[in-house]
C-alpha atoms as a PDB file:
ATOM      1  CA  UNK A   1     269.336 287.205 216.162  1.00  0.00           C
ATOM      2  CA  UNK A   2     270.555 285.709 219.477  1.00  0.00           C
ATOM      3  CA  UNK A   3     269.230 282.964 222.000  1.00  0.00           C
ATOM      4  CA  UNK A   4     268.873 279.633 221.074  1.00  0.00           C
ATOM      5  CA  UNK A   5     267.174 278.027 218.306  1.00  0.00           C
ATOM      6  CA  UNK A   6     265.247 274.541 218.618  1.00  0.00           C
ATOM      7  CA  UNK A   7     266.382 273.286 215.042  1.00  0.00           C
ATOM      8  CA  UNK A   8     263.652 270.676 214.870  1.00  0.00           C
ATOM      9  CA  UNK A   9     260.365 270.926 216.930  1.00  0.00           C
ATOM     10  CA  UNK A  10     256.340 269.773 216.663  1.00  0.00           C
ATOM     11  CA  UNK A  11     254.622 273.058 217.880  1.00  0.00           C
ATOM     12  CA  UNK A  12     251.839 272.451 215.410  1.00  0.00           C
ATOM     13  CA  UNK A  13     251.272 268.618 216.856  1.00  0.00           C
ATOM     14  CA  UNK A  14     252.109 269.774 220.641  1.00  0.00           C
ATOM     15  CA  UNK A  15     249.305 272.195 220.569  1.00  0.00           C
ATOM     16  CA  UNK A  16     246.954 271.096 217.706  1.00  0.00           C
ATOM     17  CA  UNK A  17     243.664 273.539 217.987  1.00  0.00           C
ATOM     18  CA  UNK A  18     243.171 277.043 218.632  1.00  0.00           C
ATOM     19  CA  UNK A  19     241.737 276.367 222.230  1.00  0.00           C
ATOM     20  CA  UNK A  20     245.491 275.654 222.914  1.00  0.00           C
ATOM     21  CA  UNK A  21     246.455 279.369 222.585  1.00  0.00           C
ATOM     22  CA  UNK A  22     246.804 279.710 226.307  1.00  0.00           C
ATOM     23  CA  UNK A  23     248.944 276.879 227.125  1.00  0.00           C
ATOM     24  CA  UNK A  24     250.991 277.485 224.037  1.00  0.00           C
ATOM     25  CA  UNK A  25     251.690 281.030 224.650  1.00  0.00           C
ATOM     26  CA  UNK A  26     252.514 279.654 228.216  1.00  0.00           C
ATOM     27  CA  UNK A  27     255.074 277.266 226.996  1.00  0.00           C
ATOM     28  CA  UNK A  28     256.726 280.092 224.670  1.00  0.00           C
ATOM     29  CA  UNK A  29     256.450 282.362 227.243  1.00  0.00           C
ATOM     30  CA  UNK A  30     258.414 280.027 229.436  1.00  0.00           C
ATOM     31  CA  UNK A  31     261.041 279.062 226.947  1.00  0.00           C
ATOM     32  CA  UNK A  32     261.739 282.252 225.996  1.00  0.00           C
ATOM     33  CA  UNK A  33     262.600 282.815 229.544  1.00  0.00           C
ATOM     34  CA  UNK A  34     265.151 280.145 229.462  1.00  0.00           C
ATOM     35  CA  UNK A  35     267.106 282.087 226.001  1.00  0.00           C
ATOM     36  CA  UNK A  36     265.190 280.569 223.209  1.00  0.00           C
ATOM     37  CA  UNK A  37     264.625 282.919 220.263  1.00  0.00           C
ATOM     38  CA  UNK A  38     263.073 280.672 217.474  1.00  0.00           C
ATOM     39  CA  UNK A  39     261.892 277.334 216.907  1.00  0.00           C
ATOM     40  CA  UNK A  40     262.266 275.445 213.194  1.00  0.00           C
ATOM     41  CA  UNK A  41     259.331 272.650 212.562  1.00  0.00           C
ATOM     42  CA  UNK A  42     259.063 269.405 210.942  1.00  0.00           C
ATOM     43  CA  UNK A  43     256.335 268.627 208.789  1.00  0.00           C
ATOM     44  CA  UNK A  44     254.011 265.666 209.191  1.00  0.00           C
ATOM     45  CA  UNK A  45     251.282 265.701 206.692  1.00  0.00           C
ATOM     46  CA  UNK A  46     248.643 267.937 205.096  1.00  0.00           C
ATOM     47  CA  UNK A  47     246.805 268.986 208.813  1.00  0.00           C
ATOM     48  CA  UNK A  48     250.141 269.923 210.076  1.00  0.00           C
ATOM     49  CA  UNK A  49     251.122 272.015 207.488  1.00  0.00           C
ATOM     50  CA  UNK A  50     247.808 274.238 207.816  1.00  0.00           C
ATOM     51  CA  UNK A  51     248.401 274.194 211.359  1.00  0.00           C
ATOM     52  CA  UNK A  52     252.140 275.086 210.922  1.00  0.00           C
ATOM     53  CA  UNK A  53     250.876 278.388 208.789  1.00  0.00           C
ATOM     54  CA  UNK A  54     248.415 279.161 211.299  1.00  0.00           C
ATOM     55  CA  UNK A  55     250.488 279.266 214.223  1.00  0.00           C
ATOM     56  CA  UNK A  56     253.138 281.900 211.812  1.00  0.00           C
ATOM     57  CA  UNK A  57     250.347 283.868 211.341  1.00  0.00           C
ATOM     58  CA  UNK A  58     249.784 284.026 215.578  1.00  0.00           C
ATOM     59  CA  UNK A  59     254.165 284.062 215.760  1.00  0.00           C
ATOM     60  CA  UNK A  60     255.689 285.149 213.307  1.00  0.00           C
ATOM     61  CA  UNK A  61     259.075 285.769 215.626  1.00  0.00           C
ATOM     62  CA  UNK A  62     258.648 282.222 217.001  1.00  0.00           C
ATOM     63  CA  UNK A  63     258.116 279.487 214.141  1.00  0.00           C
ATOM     64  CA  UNK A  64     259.585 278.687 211.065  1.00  0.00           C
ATOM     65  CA  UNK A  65     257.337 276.305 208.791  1.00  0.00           C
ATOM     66  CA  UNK A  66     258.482 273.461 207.287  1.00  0.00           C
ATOM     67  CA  UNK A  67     256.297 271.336 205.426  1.00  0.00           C
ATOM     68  CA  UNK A  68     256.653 267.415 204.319  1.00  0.00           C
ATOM     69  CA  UNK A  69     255.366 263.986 204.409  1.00  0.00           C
ATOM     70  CA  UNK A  70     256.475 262.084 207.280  1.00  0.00           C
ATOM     71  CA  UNK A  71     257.948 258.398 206.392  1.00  0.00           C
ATOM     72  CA  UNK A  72     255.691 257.047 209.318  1.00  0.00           C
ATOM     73  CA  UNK A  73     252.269 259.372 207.624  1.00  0.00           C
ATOM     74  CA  UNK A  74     253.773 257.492 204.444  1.00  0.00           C
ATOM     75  CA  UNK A  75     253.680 254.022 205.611  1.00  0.00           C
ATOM     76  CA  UNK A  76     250.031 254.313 206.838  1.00  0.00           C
ATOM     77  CA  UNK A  77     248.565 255.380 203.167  1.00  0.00           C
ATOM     78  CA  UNK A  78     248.390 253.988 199.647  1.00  0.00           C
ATOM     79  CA  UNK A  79     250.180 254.522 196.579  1.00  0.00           C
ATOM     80  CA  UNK A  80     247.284 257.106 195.416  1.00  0.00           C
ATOM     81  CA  UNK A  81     247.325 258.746 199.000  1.00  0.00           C
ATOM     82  CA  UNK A  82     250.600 259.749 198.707  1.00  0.00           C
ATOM     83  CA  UNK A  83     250.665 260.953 195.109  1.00  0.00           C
ATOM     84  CA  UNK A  84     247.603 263.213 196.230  1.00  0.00           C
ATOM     85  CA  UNK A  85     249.327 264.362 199.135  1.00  0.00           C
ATOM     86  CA  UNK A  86     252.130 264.946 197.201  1.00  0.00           C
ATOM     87  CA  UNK A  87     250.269 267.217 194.718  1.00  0.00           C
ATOM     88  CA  UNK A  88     248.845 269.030 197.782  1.00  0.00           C
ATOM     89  CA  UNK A  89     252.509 269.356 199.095  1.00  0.00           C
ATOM     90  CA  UNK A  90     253.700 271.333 195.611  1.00  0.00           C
ATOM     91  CA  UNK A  91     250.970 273.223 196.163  1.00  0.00           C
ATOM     92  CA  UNK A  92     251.244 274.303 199.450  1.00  0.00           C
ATOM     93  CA  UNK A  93     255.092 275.316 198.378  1.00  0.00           C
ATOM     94  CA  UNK A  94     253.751 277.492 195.486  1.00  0.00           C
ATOM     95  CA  UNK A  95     251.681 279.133 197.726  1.00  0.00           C
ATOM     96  CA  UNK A  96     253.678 279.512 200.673  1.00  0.00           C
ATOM     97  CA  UNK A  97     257.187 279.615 199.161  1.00  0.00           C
ATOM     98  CA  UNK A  98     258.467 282.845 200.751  1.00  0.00           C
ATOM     99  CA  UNK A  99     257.530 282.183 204.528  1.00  0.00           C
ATOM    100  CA  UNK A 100     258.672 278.046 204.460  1.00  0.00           C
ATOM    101  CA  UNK A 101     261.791 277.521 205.473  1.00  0.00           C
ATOM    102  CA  UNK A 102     262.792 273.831 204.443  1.00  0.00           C
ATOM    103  CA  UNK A 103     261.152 270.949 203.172  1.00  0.00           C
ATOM    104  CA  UNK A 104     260.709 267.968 205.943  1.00  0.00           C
ATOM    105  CA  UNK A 105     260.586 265.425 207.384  1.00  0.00           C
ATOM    106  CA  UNK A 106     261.399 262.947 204.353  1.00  0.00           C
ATOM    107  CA  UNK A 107     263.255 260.197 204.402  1.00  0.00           C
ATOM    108  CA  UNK A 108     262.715 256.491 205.601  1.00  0.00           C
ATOM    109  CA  UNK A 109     261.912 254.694 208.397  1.00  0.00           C
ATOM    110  CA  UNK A 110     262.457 250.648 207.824  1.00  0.00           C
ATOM    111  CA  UNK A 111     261.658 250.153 211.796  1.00  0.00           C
ATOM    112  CA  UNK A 112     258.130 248.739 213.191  1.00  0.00           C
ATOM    113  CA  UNK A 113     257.581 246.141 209.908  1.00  0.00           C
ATOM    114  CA  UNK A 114     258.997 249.407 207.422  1.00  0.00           C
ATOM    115  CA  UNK A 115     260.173 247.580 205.343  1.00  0.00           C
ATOM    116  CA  UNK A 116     256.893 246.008 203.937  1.00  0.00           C
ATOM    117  CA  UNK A 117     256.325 249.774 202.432  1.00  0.00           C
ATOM    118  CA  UNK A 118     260.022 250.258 201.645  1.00  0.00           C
ATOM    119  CA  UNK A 119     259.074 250.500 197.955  1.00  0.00           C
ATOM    120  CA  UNK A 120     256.673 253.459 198.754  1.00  0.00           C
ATOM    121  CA  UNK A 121     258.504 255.037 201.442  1.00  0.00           C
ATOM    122  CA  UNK A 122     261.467 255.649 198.513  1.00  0.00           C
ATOM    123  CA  UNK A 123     258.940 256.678 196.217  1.00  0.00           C
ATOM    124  CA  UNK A 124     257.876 259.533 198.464  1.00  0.00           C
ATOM    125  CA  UNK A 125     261.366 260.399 199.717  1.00  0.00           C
ATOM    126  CA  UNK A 126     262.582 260.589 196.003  1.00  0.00           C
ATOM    127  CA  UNK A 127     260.003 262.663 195.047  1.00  0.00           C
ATOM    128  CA  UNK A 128     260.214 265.180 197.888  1.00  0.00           C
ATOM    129  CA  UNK A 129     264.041 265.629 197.238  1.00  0.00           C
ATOM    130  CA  UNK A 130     262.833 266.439 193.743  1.00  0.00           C
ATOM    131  CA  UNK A 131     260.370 269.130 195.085  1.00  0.00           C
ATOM    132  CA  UNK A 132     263.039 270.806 197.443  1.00  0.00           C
ATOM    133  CA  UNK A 133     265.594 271.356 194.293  1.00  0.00           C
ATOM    134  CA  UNK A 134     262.433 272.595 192.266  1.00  0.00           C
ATOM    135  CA  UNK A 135     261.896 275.429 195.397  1.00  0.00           C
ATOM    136  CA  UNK A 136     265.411 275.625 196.356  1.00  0.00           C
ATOM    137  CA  UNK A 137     264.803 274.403 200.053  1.00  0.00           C
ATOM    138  CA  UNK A 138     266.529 272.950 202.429  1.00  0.00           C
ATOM    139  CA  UNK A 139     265.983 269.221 203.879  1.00  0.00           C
ATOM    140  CA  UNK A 140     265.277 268.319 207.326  1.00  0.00           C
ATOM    141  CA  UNK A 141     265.658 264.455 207.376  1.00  0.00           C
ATOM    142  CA  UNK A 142     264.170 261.714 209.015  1.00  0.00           C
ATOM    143  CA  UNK A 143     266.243 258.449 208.335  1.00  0.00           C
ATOM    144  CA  UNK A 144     266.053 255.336 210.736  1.00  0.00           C
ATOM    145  CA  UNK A 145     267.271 251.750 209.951  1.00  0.00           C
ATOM    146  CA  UNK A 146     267.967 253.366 206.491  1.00  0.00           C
ATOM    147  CA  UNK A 147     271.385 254.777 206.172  1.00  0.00           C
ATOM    148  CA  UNK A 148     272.754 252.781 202.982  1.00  0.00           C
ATOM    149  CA  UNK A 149     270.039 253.555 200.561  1.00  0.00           C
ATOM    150  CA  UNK A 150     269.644 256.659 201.862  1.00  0.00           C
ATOM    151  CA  UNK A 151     272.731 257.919 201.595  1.00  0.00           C
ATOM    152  CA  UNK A 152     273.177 256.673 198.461  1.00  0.00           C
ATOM    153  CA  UNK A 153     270.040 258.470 197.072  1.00  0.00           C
ATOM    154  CA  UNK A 154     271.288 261.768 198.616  1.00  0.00           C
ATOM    155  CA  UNK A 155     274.968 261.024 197.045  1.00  0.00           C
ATOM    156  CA  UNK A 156     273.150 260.357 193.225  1.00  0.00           C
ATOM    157  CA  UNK A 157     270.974 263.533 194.192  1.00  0.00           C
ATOM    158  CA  UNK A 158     273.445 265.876 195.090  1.00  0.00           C
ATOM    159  CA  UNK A 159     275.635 265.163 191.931  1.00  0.00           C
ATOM    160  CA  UNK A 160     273.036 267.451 190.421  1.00  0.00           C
ATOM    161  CA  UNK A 161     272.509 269.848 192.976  1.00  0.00           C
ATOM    162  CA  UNK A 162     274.658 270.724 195.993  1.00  0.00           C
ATOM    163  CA  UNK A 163     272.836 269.392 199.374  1.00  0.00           C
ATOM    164  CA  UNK A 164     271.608 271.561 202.706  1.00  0.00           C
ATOM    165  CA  UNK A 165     269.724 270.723 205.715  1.00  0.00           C
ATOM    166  CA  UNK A 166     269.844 268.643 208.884  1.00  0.00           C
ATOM    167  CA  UNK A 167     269.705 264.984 209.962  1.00  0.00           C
ATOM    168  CA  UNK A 168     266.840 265.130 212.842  1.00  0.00           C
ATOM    169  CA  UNK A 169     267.468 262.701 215.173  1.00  0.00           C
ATOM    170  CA  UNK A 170     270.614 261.647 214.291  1.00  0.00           C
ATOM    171  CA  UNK A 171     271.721 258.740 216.416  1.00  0.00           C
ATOM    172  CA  UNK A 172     274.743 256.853 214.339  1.00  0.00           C
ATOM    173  CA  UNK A 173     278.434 256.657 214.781  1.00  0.00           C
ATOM    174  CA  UNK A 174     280.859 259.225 213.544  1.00  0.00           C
ATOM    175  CA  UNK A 175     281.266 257.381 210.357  1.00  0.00           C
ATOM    176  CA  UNK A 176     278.244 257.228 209.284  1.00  0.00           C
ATOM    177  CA  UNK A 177     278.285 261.046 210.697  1.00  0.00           C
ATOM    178  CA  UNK A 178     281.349 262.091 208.252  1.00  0.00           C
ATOM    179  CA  UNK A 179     278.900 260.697 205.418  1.00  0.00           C
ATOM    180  CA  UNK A 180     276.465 263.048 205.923  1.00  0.00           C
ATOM    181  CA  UNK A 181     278.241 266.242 206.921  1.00  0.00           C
ATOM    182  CA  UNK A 182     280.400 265.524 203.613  1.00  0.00           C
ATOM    183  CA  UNK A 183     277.117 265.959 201.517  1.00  0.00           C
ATOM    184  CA  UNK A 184     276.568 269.617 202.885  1.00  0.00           C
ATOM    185  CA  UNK A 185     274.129 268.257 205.963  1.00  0.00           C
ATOM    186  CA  UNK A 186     274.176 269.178 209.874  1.00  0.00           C
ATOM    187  CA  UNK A 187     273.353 266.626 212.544  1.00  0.00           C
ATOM    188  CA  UNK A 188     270.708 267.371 214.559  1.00  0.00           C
ATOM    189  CA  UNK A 189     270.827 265.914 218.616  1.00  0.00           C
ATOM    190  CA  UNK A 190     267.622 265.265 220.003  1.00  0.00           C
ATOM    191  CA  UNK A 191     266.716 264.270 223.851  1.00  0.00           C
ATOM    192  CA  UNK A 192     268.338 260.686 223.502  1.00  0.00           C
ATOM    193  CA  UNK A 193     271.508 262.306 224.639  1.00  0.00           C
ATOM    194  CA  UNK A 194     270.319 263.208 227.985  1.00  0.00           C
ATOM    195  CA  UNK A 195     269.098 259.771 228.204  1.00  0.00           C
ATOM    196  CA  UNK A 196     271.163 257.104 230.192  1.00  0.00           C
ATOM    197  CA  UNK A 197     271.716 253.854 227.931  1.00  0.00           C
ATOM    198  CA  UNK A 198     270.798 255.753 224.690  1.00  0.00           C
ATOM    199  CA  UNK A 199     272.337 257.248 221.752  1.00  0.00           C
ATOM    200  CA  UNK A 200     276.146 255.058 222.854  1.00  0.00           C
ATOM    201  CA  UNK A 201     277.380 255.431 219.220  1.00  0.00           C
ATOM    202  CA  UNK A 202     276.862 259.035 219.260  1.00  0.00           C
ATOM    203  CA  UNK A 203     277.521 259.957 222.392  1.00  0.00           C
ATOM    204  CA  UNK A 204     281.175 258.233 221.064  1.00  0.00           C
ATOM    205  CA  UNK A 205     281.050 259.981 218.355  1.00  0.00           C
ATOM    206  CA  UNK A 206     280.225 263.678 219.138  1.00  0.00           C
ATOM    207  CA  UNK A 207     283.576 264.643 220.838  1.00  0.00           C
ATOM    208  CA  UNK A 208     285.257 263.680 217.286  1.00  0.00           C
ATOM    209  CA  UNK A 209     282.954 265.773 215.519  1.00  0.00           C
ATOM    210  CA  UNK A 210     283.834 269.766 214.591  1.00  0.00           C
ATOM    211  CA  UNK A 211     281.105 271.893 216.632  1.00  0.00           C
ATOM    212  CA  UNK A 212     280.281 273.066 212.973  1.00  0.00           C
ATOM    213  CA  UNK A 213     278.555 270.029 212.471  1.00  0.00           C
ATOM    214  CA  UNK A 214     275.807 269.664 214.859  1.00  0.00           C
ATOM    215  CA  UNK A 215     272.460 271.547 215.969  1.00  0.00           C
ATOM    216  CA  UNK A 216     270.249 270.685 218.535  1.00  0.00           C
ATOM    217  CA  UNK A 217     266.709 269.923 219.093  1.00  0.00           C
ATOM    218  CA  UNK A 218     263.790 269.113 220.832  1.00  0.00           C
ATOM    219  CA  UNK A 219     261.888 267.333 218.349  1.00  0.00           C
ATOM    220  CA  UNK A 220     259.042 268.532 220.057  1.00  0.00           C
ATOM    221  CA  UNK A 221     257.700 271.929 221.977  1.00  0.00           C
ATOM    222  CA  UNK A 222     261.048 272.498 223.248  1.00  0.00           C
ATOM    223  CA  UNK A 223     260.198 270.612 226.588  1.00  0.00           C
ATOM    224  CA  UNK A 224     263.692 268.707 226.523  1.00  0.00           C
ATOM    225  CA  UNK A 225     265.798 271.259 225.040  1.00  0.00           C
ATOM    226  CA  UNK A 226     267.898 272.077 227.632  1.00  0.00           C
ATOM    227  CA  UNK A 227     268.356 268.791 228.945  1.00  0.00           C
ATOM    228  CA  UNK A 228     269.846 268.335 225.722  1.00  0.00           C
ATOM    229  CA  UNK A 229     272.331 271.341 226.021  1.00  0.00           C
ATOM    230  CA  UNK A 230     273.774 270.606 229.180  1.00  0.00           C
ATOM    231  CA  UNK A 231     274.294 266.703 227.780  1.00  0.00           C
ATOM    232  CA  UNK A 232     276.092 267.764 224.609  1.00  0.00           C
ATOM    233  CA  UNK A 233     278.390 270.444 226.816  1.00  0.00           C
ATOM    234  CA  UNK A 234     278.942 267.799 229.043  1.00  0.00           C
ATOM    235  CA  UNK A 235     280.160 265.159 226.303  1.00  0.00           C
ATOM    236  CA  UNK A 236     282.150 268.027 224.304  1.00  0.00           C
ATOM    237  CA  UNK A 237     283.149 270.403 226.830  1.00  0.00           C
ATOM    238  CA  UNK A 238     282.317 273.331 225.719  1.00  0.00           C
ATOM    239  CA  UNK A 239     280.127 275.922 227.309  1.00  0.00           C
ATOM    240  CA  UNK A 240     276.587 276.531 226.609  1.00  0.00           C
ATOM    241  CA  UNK A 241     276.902 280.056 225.817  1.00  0.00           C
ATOM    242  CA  UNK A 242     279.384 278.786 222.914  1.00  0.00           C
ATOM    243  CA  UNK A 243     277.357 276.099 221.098  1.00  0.00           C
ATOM    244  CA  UNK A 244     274.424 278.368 220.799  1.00  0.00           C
ATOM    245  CA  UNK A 245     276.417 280.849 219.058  1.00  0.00           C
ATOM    246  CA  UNK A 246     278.032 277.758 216.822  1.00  0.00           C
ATOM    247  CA  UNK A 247     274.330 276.023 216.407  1.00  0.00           C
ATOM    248  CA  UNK A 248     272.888 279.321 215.232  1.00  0.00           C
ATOM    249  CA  UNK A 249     275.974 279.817 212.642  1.00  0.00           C
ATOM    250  CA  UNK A 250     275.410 276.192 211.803  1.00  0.00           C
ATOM    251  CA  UNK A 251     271.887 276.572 210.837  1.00  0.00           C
ATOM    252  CA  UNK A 252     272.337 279.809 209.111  1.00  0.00           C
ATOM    253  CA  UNK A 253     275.192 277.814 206.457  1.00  0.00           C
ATOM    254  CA  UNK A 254     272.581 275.458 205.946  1.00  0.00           C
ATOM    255  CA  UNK A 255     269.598 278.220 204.686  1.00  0.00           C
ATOM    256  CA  UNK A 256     267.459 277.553 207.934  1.00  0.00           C
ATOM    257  CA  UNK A 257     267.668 280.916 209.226  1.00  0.00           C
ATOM    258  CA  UNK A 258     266.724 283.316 206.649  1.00  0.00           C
ATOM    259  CA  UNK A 259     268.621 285.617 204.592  1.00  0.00           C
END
């Protein structure tokens, strides 16, 4: 495979009903122009993930599922909510196993009051992590305001079980970025980059960091992707042409990519 892959996008939220074939096959179209190949997901919630399947059905070439419960769906529903969802999430692995790629987003997310569901939003995150070893996927991770416990949960958890997957969004400095990468995990660099006044730690830190540590993304229908590039060859100095060879390798290490 060549061109670039979007390690973390929303296609299934971007265009969320049939009707949208036309303007997404306009966007793909588009992208594809532009030297992207593939685009990996991140799951939301139950909706998402039928949408997620239904768009691989339409492209096969062009998404890679990845189904999860989203710390923010997580903080909006009850106890009982998410152990149903999570029931419907084992499911949806059973039957789907061979075409999902990773299981995501989990994690935390203690901003906007999250910490009043903190109790829940571990609950769900620790049970996820469980489902992933049980299928043997990898984890795309959504952690904000929650670095300590998290890391610590993913340092207990990988004492059993060696870890893989990425850190969408990642935003920290480059120690907290040697944390991660030591469990097995990439760093995923979203559109903050590109963004004046955002991102400082990481922008800091990226330079310091091997190229085989990093992916990028859009974290949404690829809009921002390349804006996202040209930052992160700008900050490292290396050529584009270069970190999409590295990014793909990177993703492949991590299981994202297919056999």
């Amino acid at each position: 495979m060549r061109g670039w892959v979007d390690a973390h996008a929303h296609w299934a939220q971007a265009f969320p009903a049939r009707s949208d074939t036309a303007a997404l096959e306009k966007q793909m179209v588009s992208l594809q122009h532009q030297g992207m190949s593939l685009t990996i997901q991140g799951g939301v919630d139950p909706e998402d993930w039928t949408r997620q399947l239904a768009l691989y059905q339409m492209y096969p070439l062009w998404i890679r599922p990845v189904l999860g419960l989203h710390p923010w769906w997580v903080k909006e529903h009850t106890h009982e909510q998410c152990k149903e969802a999570l029931a419907q999430l084992e499911k949806f692995f059973g039957d789907h196993s061979e075409v999902v790629v990773a299981l995501g987003e989990l994690g935390v997310d203690f901003s906007k009051n999250g910490r009043a569901t903190e109790e829940l939003q571990l609950f769900v995150f620790q049970q996820q992590l469980e489902l992933a070893s049980r299928f043997q996927k990898p984890l795309i991770l959504h952690l904000v305001h929650g670095h300590e416990v998290a890391l610590r949960l993913l340092l207990k958890h990988s004492e059993r079980q060696p870890l893989r997957g990425l850190v969408h969004a990642f935003s920290g400095s480059f120690e907290v970025a040697r944390q991660y990468v030591s469990l097995g995990l990439k760093l995923s660099i979203g559109p903050g980059i590109s963004e004046p006044g955002r991102f400082l730690a990481l922008k800091k830190a990226l330079p310091q960091l091997s190229p085989a540590d990093w992916v990028l993304e859009s974290d949404g229908a690829g809009e921002q992707f390349f804006r996202v590039v040209q930052a992160v060859s700008g900050l490292t100095g290396r050529p584009p042409a270069e970190i999409s060879e590295q990014t793909r390798l990177n993703l492949q290490e991590v299981g994202l990519l297919g056999a």
